[in-house]
C-alpha atoms as a PDB file:
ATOM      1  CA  UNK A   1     212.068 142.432  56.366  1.00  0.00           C
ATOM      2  CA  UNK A   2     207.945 143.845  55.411  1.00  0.00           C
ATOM      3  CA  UNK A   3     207.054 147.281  56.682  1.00  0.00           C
ATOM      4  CA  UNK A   4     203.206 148.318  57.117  1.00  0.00           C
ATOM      5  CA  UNK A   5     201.823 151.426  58.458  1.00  0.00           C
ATOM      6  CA  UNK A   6     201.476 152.269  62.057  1.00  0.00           C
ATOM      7  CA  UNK A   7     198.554 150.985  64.159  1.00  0.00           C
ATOM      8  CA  UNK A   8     197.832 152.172  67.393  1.00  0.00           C
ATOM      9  CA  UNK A   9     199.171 151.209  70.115  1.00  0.00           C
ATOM     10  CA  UNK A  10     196.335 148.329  71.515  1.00  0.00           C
ATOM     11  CA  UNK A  11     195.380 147.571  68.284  1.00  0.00           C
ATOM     12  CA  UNK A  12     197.210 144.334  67.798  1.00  0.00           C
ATOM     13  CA  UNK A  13     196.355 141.659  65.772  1.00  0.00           C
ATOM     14  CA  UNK A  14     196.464 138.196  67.000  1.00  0.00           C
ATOM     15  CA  UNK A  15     199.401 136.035  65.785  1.00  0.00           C
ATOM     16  CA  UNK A  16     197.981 132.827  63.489  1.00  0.00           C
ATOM     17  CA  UNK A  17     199.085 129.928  65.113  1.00  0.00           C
ATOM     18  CA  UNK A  18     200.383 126.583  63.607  1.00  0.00           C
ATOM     19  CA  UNK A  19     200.087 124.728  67.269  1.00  0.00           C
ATOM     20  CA  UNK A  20     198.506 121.468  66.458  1.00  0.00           C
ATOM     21  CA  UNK A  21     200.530 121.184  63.153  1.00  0.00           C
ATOM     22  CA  UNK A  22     204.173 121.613  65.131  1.00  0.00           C
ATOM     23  CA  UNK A  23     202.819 119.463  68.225  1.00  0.00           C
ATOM     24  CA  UNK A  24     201.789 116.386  65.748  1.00  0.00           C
ATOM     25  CA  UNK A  25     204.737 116.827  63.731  1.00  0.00           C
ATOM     26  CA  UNK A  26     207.450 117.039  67.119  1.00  0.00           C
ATOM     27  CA  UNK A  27     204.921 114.192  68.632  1.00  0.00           C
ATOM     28  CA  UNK A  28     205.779 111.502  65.875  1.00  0.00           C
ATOM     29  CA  UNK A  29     209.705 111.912  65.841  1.00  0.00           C
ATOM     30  CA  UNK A  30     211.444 109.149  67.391  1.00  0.00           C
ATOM     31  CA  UNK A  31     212.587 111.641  70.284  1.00  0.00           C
ATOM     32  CA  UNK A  32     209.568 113.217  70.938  1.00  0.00           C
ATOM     33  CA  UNK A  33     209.365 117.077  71.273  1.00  0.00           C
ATOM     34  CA  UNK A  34     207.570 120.426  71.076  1.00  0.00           C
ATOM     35  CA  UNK A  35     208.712 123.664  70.455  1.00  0.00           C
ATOM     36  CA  UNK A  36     209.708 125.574  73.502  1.00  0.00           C
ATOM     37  CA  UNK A  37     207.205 128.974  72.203  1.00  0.00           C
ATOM     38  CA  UNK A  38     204.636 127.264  72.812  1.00  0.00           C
ATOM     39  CA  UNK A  39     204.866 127.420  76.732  1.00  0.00           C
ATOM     40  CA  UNK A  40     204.093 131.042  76.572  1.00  0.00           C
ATOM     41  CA  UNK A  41     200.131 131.157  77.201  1.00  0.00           C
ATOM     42  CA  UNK A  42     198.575 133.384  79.993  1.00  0.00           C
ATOM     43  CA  UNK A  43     199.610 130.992  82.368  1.00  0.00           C
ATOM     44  CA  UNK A  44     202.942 129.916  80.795  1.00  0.00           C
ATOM     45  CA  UNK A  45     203.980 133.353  80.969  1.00  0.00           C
ATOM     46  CA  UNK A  46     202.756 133.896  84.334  1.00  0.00           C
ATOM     47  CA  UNK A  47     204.665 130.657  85.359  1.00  0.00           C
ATOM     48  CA  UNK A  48     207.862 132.415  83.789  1.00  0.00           C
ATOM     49  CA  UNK A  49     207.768 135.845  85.574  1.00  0.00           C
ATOM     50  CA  UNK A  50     207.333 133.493  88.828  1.00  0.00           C
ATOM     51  CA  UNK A  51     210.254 131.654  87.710  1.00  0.00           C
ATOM     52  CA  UNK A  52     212.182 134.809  86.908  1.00  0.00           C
ATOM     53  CA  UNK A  53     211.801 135.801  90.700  1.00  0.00           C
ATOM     54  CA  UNK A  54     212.988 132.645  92.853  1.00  0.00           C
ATOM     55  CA  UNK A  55     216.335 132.503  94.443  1.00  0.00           C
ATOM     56  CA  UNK A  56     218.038 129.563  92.177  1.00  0.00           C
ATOM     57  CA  UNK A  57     217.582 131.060  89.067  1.00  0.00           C
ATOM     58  CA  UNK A  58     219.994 133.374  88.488  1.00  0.00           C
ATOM     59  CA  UNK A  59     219.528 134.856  84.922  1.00  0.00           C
ATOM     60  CA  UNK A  60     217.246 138.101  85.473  1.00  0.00           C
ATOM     61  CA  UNK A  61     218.509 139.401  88.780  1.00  0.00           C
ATOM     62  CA  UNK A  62     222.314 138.584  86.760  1.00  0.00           C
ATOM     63  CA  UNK A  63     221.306 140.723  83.610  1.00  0.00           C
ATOM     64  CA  UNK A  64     219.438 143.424  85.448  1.00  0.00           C
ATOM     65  CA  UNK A  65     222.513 144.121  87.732  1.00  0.00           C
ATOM     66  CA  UNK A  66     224.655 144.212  84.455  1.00  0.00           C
ATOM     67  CA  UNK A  67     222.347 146.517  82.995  1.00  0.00           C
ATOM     68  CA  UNK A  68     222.130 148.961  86.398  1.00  0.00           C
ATOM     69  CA  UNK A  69     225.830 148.710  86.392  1.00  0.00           C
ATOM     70  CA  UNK A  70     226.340 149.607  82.863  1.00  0.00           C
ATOM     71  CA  UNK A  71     223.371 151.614  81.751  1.00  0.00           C
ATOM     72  CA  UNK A  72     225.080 154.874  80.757  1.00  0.00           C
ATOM     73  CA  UNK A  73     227.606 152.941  78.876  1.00  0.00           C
ATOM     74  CA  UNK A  74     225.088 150.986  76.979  1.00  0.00           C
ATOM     75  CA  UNK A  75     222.794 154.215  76.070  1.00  0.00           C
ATOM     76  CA  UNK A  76     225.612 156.034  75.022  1.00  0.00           C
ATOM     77  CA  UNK A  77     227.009 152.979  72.429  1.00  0.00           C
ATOM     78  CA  UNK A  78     223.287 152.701  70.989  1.00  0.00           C
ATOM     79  CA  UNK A  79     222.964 156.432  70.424  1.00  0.00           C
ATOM     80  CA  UNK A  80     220.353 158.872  70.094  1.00  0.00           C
ATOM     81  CA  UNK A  81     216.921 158.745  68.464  1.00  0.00           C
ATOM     82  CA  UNK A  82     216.780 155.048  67.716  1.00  0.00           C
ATOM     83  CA  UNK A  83     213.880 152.460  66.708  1.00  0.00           C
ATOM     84  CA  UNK A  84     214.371 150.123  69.899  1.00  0.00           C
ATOM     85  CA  UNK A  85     212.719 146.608  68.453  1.00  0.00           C
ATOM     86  CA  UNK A  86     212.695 143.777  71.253  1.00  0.00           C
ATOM     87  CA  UNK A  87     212.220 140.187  70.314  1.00  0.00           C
ATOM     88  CA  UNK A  88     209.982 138.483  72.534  1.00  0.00           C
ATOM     89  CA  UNK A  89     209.021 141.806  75.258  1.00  0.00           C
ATOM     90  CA  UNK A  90     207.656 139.255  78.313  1.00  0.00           C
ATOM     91  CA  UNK A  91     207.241 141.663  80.630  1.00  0.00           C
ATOM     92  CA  UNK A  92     209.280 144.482  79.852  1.00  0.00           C
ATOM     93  CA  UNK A  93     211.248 144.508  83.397  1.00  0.00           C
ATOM     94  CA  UNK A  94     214.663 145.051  81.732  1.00  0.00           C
ATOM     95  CA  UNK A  95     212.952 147.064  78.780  1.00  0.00           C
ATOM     96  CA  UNK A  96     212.269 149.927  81.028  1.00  0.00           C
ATOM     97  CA  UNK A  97     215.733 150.304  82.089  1.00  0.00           C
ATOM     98  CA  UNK A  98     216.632 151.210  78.932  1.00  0.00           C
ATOM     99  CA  UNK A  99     213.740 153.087  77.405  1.00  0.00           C
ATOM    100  CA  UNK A 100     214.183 155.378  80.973  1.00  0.00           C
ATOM    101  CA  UNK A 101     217.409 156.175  79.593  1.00  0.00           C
ATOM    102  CA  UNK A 102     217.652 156.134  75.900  1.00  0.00           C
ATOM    103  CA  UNK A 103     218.274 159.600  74.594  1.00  0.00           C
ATOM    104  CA  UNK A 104     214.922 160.429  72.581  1.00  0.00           C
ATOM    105  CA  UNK A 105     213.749 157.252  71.479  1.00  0.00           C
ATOM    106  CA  UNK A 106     212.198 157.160  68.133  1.00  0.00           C
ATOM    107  CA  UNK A 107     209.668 154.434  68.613  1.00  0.00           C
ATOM    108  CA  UNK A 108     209.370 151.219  70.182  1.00  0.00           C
ATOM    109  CA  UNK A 109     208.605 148.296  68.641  1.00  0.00           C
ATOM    110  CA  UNK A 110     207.651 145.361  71.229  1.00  0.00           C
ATOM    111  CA  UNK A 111     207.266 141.553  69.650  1.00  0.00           C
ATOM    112  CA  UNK A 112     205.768 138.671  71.436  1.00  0.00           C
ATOM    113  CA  UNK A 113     203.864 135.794  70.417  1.00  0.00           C
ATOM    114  CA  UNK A 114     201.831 135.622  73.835  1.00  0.00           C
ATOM    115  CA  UNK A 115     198.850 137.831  72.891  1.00  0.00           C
ATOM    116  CA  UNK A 116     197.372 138.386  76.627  1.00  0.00           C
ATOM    117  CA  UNK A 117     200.472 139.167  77.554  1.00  0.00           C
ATOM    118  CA  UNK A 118     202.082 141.454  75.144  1.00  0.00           C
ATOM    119  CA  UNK A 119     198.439 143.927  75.451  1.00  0.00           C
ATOM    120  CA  UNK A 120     198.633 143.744  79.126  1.00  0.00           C
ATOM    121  CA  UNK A 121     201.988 145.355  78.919  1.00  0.00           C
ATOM    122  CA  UNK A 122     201.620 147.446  75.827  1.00  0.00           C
ATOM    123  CA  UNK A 123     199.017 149.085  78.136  1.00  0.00           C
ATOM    124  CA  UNK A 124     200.718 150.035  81.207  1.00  0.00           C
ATOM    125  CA  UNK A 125     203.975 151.110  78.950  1.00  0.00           C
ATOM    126  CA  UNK A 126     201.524 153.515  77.136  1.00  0.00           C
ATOM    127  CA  UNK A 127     200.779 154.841  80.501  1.00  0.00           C
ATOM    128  CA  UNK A 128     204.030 155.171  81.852  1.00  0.00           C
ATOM    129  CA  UNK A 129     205.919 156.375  78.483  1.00  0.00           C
ATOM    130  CA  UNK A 130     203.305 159.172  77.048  1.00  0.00           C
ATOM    131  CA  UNK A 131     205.644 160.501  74.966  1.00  0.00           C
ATOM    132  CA  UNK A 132     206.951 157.575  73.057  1.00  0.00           C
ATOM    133  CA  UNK A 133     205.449 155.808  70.249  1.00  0.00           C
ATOM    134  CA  UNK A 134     205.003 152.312  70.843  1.00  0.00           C
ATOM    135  CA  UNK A 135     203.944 149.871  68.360  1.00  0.00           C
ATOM    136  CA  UNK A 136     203.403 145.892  69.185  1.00  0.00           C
ATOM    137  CA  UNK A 137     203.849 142.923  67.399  1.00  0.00           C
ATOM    138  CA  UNK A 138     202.168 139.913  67.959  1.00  0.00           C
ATOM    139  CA  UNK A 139     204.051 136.949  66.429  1.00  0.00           C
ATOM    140  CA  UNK A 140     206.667 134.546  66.787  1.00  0.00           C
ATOM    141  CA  UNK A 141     209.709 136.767  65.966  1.00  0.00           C
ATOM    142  CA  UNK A 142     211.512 134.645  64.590  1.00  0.00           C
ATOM    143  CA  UNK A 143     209.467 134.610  61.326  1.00  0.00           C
ATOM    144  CA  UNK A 144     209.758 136.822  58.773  1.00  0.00           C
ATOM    145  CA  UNK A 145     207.869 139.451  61.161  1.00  0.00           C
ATOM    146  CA  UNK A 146     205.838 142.518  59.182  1.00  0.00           C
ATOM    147  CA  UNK A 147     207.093 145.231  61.445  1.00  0.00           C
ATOM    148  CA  UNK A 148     205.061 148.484  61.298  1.00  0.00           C
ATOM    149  CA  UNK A 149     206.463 151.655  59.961  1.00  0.00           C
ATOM    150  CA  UNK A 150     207.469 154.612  62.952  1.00  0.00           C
ATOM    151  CA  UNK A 151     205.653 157.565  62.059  1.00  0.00           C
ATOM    152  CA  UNK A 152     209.393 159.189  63.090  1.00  0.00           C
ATOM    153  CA  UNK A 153     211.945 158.709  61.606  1.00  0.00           C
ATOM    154  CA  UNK A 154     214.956 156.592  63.587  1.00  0.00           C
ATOM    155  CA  UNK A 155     218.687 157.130  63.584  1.00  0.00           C
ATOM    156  CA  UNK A 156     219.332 153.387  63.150  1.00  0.00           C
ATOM    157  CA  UNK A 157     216.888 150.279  64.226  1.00  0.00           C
ATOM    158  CA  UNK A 158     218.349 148.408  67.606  1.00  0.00           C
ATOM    159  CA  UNK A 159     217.206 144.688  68.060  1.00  0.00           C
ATOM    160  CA  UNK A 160     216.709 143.915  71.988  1.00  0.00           C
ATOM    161  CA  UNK A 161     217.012 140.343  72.664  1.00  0.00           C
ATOM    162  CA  UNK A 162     217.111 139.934  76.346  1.00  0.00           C
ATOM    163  CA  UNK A 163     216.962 136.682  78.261  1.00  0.00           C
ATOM    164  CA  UNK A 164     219.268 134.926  76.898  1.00  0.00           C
ATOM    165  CA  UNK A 165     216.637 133.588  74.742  1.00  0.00           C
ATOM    166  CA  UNK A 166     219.393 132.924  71.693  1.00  0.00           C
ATOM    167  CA  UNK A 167     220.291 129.726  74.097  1.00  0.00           C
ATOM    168  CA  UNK A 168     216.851 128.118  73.505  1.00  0.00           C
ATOM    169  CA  UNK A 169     217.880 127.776  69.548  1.00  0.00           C
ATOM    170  CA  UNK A 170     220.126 124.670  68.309  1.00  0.00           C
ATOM    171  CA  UNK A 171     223.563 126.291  67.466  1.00  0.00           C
ATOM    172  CA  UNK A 172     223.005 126.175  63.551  1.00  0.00           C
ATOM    173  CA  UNK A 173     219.620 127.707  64.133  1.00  0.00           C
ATOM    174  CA  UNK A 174     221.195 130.738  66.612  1.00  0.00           C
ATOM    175  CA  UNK A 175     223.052 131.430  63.606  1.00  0.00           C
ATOM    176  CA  UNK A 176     220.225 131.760  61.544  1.00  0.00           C
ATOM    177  CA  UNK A 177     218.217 133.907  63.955  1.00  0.00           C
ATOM    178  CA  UNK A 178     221.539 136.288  64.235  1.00  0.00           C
ATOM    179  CA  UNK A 179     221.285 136.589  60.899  1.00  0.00           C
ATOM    180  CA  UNK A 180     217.445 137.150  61.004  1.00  0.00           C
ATOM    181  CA  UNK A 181     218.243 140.061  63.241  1.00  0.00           C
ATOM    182  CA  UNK A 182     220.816 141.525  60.898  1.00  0.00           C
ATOM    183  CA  UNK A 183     218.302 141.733  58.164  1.00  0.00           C
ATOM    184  CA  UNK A 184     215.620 143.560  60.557  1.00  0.00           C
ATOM    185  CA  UNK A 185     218.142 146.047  62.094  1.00  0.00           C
ATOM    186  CA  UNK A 186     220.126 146.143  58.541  1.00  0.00           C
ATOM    187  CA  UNK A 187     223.620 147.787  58.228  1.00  0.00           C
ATOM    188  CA  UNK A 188     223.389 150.367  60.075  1.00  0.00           C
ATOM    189  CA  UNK A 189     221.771 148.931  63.045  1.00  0.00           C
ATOM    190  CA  UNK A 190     222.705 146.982  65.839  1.00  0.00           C
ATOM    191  CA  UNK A 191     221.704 144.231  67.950  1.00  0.00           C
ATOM    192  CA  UNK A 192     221.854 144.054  72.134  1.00  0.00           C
ATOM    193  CA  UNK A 193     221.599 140.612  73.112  1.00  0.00           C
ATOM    194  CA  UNK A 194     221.898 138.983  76.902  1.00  0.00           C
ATOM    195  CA  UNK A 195     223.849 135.547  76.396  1.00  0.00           C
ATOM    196  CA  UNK A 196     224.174 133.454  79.440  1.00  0.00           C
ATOM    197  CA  UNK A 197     227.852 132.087  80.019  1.00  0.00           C
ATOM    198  CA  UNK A 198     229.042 128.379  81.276  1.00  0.00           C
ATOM    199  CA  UNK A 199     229.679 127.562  84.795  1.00  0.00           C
ATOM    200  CA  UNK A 200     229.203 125.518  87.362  1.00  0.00           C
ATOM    201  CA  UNK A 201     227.240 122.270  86.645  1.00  0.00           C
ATOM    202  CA  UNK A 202     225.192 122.406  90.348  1.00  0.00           C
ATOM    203  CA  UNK A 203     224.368 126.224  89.460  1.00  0.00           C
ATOM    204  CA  UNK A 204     222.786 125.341  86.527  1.00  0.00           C
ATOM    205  CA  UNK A 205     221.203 121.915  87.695  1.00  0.00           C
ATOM    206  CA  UNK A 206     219.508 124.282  90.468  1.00  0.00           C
ATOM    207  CA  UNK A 207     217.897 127.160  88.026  1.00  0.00           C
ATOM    208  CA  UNK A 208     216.207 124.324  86.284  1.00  0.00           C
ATOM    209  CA  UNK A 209     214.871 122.119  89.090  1.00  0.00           C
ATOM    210  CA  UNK A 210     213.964 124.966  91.967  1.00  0.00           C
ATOM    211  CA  UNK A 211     212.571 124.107  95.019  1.00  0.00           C
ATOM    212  CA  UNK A 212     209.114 125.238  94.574  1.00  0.00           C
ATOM    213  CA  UNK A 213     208.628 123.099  91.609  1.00  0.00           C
ATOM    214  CA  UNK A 214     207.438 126.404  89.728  1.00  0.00           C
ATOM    215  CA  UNK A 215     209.557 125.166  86.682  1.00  0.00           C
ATOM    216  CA  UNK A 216     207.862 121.966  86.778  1.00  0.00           C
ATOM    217  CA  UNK A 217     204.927 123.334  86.668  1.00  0.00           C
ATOM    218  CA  UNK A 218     205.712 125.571  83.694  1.00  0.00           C
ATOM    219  CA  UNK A 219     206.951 122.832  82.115  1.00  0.00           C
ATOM    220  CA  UNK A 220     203.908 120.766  82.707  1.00  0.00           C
ATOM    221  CA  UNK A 221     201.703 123.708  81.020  1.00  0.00           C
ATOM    222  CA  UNK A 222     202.647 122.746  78.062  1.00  0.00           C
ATOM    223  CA  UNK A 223     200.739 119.383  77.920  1.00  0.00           C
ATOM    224  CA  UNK A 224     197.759 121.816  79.771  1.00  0.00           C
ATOM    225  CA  UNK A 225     197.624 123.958  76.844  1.00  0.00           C
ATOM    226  CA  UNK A 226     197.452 120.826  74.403  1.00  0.00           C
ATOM    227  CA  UNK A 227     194.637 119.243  76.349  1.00  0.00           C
ATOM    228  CA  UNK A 228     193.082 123.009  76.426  1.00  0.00           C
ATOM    229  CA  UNK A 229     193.199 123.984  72.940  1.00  0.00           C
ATOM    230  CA  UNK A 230     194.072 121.040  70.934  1.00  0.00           C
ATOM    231  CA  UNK A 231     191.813 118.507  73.245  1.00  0.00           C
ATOM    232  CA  UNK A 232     194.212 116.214  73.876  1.00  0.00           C
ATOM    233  CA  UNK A 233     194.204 113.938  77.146  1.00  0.00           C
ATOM    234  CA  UNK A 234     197.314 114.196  78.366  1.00  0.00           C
ATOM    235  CA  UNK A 235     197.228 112.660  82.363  1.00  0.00           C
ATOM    236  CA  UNK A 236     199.760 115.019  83.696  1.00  0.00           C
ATOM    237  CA  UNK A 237     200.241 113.321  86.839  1.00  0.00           C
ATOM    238  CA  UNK A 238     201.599 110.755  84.762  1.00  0.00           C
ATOM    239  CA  UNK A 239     204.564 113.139  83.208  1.00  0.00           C
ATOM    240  CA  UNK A 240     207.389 114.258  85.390  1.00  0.00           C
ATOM    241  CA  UNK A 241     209.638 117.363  84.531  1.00  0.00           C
ATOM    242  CA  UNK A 242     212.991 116.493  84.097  1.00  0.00           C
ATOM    243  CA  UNK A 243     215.852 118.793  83.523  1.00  0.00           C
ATOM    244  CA  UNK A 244     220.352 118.653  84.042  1.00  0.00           C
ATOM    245  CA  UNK A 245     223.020 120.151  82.428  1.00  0.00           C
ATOM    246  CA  UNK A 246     224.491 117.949  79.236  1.00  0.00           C
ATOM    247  CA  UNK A 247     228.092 118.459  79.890  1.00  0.00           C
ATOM    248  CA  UNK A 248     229.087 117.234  76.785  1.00  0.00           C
ATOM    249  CA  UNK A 249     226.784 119.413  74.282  1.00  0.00           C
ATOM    250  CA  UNK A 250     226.804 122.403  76.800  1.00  0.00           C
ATOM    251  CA  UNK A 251     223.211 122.760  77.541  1.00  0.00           C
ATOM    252  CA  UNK A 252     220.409 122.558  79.557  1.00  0.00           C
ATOM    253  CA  UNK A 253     217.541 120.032  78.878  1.00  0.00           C
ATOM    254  CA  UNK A 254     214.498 120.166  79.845  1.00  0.00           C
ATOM    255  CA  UNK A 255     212.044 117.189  79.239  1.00  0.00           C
ATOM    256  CA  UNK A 256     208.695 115.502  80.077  1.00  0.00           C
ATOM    257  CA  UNK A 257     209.248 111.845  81.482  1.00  0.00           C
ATOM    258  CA  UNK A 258     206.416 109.176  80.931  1.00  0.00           C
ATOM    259  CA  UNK A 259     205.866 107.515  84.631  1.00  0.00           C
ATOM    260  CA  UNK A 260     204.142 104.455  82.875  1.00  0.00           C
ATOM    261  CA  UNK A 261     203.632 103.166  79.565  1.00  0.00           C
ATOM    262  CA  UNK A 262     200.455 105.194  78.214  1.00  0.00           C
ATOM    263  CA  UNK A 263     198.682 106.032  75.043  1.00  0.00           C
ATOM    264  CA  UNK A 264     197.732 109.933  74.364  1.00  0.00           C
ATOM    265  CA  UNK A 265     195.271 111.007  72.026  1.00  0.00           C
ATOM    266  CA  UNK A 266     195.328 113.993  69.946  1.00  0.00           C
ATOM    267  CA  UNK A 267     193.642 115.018  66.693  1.00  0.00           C
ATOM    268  CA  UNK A 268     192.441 111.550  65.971  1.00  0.00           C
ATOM    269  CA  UNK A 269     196.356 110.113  66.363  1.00  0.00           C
ATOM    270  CA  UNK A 270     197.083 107.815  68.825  1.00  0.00           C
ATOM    271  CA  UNK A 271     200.843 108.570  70.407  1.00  0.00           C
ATOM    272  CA  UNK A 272     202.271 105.661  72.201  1.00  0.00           C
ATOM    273  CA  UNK A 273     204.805 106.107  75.396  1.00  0.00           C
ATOM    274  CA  UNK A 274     206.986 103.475  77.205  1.00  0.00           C
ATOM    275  CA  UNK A 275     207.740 104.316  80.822  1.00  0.00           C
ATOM    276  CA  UNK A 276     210.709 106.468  81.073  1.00  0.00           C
ATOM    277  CA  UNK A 277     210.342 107.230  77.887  1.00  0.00           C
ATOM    278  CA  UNK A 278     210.456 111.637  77.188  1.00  0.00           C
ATOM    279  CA  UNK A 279     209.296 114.668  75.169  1.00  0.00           C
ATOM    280  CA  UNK A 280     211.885 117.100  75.199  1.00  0.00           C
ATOM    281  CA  UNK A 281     210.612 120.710  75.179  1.00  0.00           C
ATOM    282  CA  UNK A 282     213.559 122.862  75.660  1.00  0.00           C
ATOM    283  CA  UNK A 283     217.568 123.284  75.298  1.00  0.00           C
ATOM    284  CA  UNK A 284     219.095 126.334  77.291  1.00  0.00           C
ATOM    285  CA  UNK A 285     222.904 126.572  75.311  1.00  0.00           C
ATOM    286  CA  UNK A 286     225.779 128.164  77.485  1.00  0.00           C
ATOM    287  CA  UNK A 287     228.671 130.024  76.074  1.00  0.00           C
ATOM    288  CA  UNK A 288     231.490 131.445  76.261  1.00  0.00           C
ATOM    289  CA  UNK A 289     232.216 134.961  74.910  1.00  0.00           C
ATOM    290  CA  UNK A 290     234.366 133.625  72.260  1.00  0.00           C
ATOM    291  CA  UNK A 291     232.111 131.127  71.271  1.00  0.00           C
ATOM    292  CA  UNK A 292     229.436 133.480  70.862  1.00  0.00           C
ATOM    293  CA  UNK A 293     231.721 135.723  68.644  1.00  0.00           C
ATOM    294  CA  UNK A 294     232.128 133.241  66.229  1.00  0.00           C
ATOM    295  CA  UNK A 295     228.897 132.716  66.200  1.00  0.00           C
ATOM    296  CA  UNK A 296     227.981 136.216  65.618  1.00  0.00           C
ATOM    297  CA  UNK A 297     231.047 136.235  62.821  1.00  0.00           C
ATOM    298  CA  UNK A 298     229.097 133.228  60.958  1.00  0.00           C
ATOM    299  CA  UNK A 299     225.733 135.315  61.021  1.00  0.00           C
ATOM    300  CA  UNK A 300     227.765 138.603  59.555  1.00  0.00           C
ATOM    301  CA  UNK A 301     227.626 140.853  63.244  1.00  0.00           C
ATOM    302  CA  UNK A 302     230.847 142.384  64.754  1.00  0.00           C
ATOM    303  CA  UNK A 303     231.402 142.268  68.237  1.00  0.00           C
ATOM    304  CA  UNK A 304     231.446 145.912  69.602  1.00  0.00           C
ATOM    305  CA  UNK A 305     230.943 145.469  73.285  1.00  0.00           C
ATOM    306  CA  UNK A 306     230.991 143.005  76.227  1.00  0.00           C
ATOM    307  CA  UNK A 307     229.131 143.747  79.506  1.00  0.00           C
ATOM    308  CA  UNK A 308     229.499 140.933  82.193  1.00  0.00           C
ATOM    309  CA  UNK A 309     228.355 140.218  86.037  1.00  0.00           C
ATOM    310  CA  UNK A 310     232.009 140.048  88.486  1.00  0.00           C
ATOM    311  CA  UNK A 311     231.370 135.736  88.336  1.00  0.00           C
ATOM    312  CA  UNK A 312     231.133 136.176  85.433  1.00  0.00           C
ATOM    313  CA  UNK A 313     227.534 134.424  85.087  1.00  0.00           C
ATOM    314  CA  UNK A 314     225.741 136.612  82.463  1.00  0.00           C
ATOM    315  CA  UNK A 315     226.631 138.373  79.485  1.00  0.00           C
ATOM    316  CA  UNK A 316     224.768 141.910  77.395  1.00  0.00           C
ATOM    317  CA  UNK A 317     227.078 141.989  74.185  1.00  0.00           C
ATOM    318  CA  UNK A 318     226.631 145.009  71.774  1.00  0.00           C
ATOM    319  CA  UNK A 319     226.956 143.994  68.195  1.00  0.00           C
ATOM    320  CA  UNK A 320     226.773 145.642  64.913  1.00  0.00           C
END
């Protein structure tokens, strides 16, 4: 983990992007894909926060009731005066819950790689936090991030990883990132981290395909932004989104199915697809609290705390 000095608090520089190089290189595989970060644009992320409001998916309204439920527990096992750092900050709902309540924060160090996004709310935290230094990040955090430097001095350094975000990563990856997060909050530190839990097949089928088609639609984006900023010529109304729960591997998928056999042309490449044929842009992993701890074992964390929902759906674990 790189330190370098504070910068003020809208001051952020823009994150250097490798888009075109991961969309050729997940384009050409024999299953197609793209990296699920790169769905966060302005309007991917507005897509999300709509997503994060409708009735079928369950994960925010699950975690926010855990943390309203629990919040003077979970202050009280973090401690006083800590360096809150939050991997991938969105926008900040469940953030404020806890910054309301931590016990003299020492800074707060937001990380997202959606640029719009992360100054929009950098701004109105500034406004609503005076008191509390806050100092943003914009970058894909799970790089080897170049965090700035608190001009006070923390207690220990927390990792906030809402979301459960840890379920987009491949298991053997998750373990890496864990481990990513134990060199950034080092041994002193700790790491709070939502991680949704298995259930019901039709309750998970349902998050992914609402009503509205709003997760379509942020799906869909992704092509969008390639045509955008990469001009490609993607004919969306020729992909469909397509997502279930893979009983077997314990995961969501989300794809992009080809309605007809087409030809797509980006950077000079020509990218052939057969109807029915799919680019897979996300996996959503569910677990179960043991399987997580093993997990967590592998990366080097100890398990120090388990919040859950009554269902249980939804999981905040504490781990050091």
């Amino acid at each position: 983990m790189r330190r370098r000095k504070c910068i003020n608090s809208v001051d952020i520089p823009e994150a250097t992007s490798r888009f075109l190089d991961d969309v050729l290189v997940g384009l050409q595989k024999e299953q197609k894909k793209l990296p699920p970060k790169y769905f966060y644009d302005a309007r991917g992320s507005e897509l999300f926060n709509s997503i994060c409001t409708l009735k079928e998916y369950y994960i925010p309204r699950t975690e926010i009731s855990i943390m309203k439920a629990n919040i003077d527990e979970i202050v009280g096992v973090l401690g006083k005066n800590v360096v809150l750092i939050e991997c991938g900050c969105g926008n900040c709902t469940k953030t404020r819950k806890l910054l309301s309540h931590l016990q003299d924060p020492a800074a707060y160090i937001p990380v997202d790689i959606s640029f719009k996004q992360l100054k929009t709310i950098v701004t109105e935290l500034a406004l609503d936090y005076p008191d509390l230094e806050i100092l943003p990040v914009c970058a894909d955090y799970s790089d080897n991030l170049l965090l700035p430097v608190p001009s006070k001095v923390g207690s220990k350094e927390v990792v906030y990883f809402p979301g459960s975000s840890i379920s987009n990563f491949e298991p053997d990856a998750a373990v890496e990132f864990l481990k990513h997060a134990r060199r950034i909050c080092g041994k002193d530190g700790g790491l709070l981290i939502g991680v949704d839990l298995k259930k019901d097949s039709d309750v998970l089928n349902l998050a992914y395909n609402d009503g509205q088609g709003v997760t379509s639609a942020f799906n869909l984006n992704i092509l969008e932004r390639i045509n955008r900023e990469l001009d490609g010529d993607f004919q969306l109304k020729h992909f469909q989104h397509h997502a279930f729960y893979n009983q077997i591997e314990g995961r969501v998928e989300m794809h992009l199915v080809s309605l007809k056999e087409q030809v797509v042309h980006l950077d000079n490449l020509a990218i052939n697809f057969s109807k029915g044929e799919s680019i897979w842009t996300e996996n959503s992993y569910k677990y179960d609290i043991e399987e997580f701890k093993l997990m967590a074992d592998t990366a080097g964390f100890i398990l120090k705390k388990v919040w859950t929902d009554e269902k249980p759906w939804f999981s905040v674990m504490y781990l050091t």
